[in-house]
C-alpha atoms as a PDB file:
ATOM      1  CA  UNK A   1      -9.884 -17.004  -7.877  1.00  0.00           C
ATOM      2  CA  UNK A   2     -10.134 -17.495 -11.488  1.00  0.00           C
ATOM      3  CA  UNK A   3      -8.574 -15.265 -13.900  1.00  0.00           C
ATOM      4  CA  UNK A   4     -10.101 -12.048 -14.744  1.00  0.00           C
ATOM      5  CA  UNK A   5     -11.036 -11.355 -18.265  1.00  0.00           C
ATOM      6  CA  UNK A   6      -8.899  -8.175 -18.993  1.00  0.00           C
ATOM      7  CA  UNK A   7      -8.464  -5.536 -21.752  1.00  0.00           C
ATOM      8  CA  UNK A   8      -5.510  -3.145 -22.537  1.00  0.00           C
ATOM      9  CA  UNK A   9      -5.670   0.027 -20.818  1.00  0.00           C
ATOM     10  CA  UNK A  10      -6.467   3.384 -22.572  1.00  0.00           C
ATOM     11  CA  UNK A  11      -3.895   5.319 -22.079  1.00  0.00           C
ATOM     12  CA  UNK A  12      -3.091   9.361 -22.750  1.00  0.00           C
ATOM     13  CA  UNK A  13      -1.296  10.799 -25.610  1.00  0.00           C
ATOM     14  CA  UNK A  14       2.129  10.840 -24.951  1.00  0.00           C
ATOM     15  CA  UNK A  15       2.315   7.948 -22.437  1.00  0.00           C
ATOM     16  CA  UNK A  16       3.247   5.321 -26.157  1.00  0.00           C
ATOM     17  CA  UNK A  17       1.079   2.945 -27.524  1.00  0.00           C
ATOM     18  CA  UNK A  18       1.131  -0.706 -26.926  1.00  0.00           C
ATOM     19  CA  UNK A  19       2.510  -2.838 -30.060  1.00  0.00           C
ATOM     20  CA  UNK A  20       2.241  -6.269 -28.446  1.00  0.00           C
ATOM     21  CA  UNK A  21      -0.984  -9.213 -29.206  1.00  0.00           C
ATOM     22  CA  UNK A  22      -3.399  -8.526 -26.010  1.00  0.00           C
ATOM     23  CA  UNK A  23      -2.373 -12.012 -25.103  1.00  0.00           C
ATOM     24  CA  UNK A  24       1.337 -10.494 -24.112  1.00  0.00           C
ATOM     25  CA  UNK A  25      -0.753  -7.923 -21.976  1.00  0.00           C
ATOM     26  CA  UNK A  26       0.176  -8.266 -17.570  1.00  0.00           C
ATOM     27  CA  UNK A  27      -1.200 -11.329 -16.567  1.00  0.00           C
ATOM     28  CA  UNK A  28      -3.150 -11.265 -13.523  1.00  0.00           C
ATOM     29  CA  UNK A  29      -1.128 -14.222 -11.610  1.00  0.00           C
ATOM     30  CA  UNK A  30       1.924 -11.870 -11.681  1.00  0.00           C
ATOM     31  CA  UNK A  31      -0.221  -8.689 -10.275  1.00  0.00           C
ATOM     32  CA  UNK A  32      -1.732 -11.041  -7.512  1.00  0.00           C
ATOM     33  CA  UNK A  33       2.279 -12.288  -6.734  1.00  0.00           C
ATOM     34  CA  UNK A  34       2.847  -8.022  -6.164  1.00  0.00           C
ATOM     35  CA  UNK A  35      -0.413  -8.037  -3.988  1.00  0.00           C
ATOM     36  CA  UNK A  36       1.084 -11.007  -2.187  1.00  0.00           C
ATOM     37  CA  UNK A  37       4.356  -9.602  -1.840  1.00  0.00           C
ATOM     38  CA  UNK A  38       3.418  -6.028  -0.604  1.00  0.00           C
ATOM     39  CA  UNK A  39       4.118  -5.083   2.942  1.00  0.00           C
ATOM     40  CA  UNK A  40       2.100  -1.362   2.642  1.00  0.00           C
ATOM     41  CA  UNK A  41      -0.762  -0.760   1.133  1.00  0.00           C
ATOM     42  CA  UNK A  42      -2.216   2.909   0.298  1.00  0.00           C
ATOM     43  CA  UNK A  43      -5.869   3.009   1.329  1.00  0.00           C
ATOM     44  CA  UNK A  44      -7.811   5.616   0.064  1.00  0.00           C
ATOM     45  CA  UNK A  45     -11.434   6.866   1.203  1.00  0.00           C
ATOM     46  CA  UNK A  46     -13.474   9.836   1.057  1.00  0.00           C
ATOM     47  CA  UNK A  47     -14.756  11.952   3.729  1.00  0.00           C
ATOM     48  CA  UNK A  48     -18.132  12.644   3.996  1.00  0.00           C
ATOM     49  CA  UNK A  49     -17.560  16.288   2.550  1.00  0.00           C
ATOM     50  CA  UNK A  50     -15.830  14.905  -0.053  1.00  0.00           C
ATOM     51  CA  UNK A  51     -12.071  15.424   0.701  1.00  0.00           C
ATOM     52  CA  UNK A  52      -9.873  12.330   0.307  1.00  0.00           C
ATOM     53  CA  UNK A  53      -8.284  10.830   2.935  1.00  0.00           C
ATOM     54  CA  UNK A  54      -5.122   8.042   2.462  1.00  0.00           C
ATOM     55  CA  UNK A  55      -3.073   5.936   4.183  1.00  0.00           C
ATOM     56  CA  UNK A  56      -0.920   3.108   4.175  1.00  0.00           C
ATOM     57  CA  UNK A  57      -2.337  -0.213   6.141  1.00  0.00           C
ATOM     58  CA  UNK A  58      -0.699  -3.992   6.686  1.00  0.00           C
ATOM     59  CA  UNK A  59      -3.026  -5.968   4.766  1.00  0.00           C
ATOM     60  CA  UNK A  60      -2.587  -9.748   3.081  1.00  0.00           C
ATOM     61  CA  UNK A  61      -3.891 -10.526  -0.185  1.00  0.00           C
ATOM     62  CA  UNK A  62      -6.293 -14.253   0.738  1.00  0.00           C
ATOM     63  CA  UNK A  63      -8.849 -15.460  -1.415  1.00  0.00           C
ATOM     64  CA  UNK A  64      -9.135 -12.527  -4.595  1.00  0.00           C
ATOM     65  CA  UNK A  65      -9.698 -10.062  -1.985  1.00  0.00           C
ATOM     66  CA  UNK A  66      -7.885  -7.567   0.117  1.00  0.00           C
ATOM     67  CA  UNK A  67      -8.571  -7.912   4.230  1.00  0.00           C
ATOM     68  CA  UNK A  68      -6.932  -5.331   6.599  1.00  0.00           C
ATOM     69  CA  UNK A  69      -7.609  -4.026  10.465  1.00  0.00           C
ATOM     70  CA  UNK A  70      -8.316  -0.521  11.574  1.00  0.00           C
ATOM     71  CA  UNK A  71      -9.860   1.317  14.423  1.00  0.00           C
ATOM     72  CA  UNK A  72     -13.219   1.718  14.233  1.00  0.00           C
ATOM     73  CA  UNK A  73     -12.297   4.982  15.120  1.00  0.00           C
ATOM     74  CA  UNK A  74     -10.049   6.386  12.732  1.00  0.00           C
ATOM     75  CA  UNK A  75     -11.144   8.680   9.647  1.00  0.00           C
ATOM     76  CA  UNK A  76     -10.843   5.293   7.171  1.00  0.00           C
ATOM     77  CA  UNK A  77     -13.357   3.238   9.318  1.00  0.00           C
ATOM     78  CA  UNK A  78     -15.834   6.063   9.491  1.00  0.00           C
ATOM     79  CA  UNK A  79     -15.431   7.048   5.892  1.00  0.00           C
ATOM     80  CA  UNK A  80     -16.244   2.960   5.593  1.00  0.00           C
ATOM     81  CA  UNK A  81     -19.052   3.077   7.158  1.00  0.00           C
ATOM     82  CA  UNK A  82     -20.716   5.903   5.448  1.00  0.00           C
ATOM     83  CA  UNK A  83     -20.576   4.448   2.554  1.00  0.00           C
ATOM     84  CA  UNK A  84     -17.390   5.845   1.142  1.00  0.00           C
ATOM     85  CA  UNK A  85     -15.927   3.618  -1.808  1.00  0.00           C
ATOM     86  CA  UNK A  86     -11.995   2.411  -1.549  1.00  0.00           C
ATOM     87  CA  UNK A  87      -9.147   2.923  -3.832  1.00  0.00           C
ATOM     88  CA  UNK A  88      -5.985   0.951  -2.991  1.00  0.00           C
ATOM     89  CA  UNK A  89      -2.450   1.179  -4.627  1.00  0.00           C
ATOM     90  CA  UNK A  90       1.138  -0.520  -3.883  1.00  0.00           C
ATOM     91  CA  UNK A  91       3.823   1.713  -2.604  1.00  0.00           C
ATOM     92  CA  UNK A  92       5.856   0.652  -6.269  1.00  0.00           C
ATOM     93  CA  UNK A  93       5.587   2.912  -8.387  1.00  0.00           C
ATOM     94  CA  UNK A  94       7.077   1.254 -11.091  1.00  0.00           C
ATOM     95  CA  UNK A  95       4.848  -2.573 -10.266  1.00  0.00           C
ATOM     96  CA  UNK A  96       1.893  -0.898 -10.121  1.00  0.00           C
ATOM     97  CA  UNK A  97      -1.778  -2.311  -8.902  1.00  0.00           C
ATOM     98  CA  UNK A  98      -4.495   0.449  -8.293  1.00  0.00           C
ATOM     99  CA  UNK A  99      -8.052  -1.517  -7.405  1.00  0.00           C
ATOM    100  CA  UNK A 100     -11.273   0.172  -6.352  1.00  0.00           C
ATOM    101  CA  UNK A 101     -14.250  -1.327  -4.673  1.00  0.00           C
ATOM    102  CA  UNK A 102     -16.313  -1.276  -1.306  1.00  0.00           C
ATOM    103  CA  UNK A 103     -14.869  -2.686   2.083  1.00  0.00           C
ATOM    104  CA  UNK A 104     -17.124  -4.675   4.244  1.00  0.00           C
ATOM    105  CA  UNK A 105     -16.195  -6.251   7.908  1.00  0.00           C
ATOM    106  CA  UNK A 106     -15.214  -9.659   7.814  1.00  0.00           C
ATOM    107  CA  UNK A 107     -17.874 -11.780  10.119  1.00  0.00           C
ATOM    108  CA  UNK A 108     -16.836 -15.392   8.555  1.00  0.00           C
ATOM    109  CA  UNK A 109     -14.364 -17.207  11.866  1.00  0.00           C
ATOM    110  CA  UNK A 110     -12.698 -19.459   9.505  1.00  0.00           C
ATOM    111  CA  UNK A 111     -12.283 -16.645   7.099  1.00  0.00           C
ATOM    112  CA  UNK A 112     -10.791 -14.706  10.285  1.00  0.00           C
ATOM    113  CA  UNK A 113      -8.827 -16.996  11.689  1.00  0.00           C
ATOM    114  CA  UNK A 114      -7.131 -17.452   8.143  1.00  0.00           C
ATOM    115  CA  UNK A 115      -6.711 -13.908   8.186  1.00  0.00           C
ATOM    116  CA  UNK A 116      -4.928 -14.065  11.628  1.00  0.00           C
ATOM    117  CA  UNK A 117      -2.572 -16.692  10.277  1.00  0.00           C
ATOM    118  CA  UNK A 118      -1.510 -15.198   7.235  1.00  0.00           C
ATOM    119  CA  UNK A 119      -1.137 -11.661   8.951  1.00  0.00           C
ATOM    120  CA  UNK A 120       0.984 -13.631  11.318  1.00  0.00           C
ATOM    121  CA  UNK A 121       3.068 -14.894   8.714  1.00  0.00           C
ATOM    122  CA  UNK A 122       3.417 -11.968   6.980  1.00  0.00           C
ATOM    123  CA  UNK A 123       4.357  -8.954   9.447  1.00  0.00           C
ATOM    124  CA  UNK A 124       5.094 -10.992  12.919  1.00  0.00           C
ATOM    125  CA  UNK A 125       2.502  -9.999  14.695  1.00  0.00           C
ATOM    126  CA  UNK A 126      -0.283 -12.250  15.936  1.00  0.00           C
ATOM    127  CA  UNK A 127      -3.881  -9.963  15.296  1.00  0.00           C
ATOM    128  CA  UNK A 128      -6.881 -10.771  17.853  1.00  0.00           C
ATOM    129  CA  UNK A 129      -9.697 -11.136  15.578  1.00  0.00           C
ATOM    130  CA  UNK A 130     -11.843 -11.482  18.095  1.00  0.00           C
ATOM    131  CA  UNK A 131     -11.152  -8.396  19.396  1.00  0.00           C
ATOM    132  CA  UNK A 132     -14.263  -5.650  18.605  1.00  0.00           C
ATOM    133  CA  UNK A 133     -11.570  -2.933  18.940  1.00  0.00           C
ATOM    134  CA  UNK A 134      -9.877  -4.002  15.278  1.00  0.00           C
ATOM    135  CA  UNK A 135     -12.294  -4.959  13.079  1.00  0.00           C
ATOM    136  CA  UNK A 136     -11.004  -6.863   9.979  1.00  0.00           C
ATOM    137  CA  UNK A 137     -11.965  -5.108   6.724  1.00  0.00           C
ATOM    138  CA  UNK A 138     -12.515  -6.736   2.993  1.00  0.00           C
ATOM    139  CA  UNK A 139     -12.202  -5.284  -0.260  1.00  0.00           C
ATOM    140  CA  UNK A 140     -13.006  -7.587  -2.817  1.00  0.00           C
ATOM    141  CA  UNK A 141     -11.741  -5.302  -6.124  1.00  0.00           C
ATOM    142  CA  UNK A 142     -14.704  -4.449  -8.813  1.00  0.00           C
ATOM    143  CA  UNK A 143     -11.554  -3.142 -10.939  1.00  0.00           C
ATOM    144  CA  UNK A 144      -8.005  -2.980 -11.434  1.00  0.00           C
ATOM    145  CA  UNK A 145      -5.747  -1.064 -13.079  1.00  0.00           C
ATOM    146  CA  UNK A 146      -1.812  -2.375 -13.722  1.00  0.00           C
ATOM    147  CA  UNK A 147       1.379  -1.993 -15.401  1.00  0.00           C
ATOM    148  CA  UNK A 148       4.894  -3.081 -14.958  1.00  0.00           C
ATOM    149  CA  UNK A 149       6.886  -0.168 -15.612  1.00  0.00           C
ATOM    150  CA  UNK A 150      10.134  -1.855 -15.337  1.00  0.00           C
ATOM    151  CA  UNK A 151       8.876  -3.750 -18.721  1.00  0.00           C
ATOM    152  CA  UNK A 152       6.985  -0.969 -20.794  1.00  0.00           C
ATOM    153  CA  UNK A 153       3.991   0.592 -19.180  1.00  0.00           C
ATOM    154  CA  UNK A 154       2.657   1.378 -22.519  1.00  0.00           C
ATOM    155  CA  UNK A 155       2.913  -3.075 -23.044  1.00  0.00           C
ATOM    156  CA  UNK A 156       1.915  -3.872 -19.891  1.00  0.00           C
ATOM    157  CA  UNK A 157      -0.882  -1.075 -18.672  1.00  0.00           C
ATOM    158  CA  UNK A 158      -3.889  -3.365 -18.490  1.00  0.00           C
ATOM    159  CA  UNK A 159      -7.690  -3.259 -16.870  1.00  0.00           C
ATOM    160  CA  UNK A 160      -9.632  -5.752 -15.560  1.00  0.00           C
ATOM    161  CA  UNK A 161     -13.013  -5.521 -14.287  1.00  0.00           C
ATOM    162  CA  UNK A 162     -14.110  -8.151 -11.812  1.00  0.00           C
ATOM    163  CA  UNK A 163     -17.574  -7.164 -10.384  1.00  0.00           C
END
């Protein structure tokens, strides 16, 4: 995936103000290296009323895009399926990634079967993509918000918008 273009996030009074050129801003190889890394991911959806509804998922990070399994019974598949957009965060607080887009099911078998390998890598665990009982999920981000607290969050808070 090429490299976003990205802009320095807004941030609220009181939060400091960003000194550095926006060249010195997070760069996107180093967010993608935290989306690599992660183990859980916080999935969040909306119900169809309107209450939110989170959890955390395994997921890997292949291709600029987020894939994950769940039920296609449980409250995050349904919310999927009607339509409900997807907000996903690290469990850092302090390396933080927070992208939002829409989750589709994966149908591609090479794209699957990449999947299954990397998941396998990852947590252990060999995933049956061919199984209709776990269907594979992927969230390709329209935006994403970042910041390395551990370096200045008012330096490093950055936005990039990929849809």
């Amino acid at each position: 995936m090429a490299e976003p273009s990205a802009r320095p996030a807004s941030l609220p009074p009181g939060y400091g103000s960003a000194t550095g050129a926006p060249g010195e801003r997070l760069p996107w190889g180093r967010v993608e290296e935290w989306l690599r890394a992660a183990r859980n991911y916080w999935l969040c959806t909306t119900r169809p009323g309107g209450r939110p509804h989170a959890k955390p998922v395994w997921a890997v990070w292949l291709d600029g895009a987020l894939l994950f399994s769940t039920s296609p019974d449980s409250v995050t598949a349904r919310n999927v399926a009607a339509g409900s957009p997807v907000q996903v965060h690290l469990e850092s607080g302090d390396q933080v990634a927070i992208f939002e887009g829409a989750a589709e099911p994966v149908r591609d078998s090479a794209l699957l079967e990449r999947f299954a390998e990397a998941y396998e890598t990852k947590y252990n665990w060999r995933m049956d993509v061919s199984d209709p009982d776990t269907p594979v999920l992927c969230l390709r981000p329209e935006s994403v918000l970042a910041w390395d607290a551990g370096d200045s969050l008012a330096e490093t808070a950055t936005r990039w918008r990929l849809a």
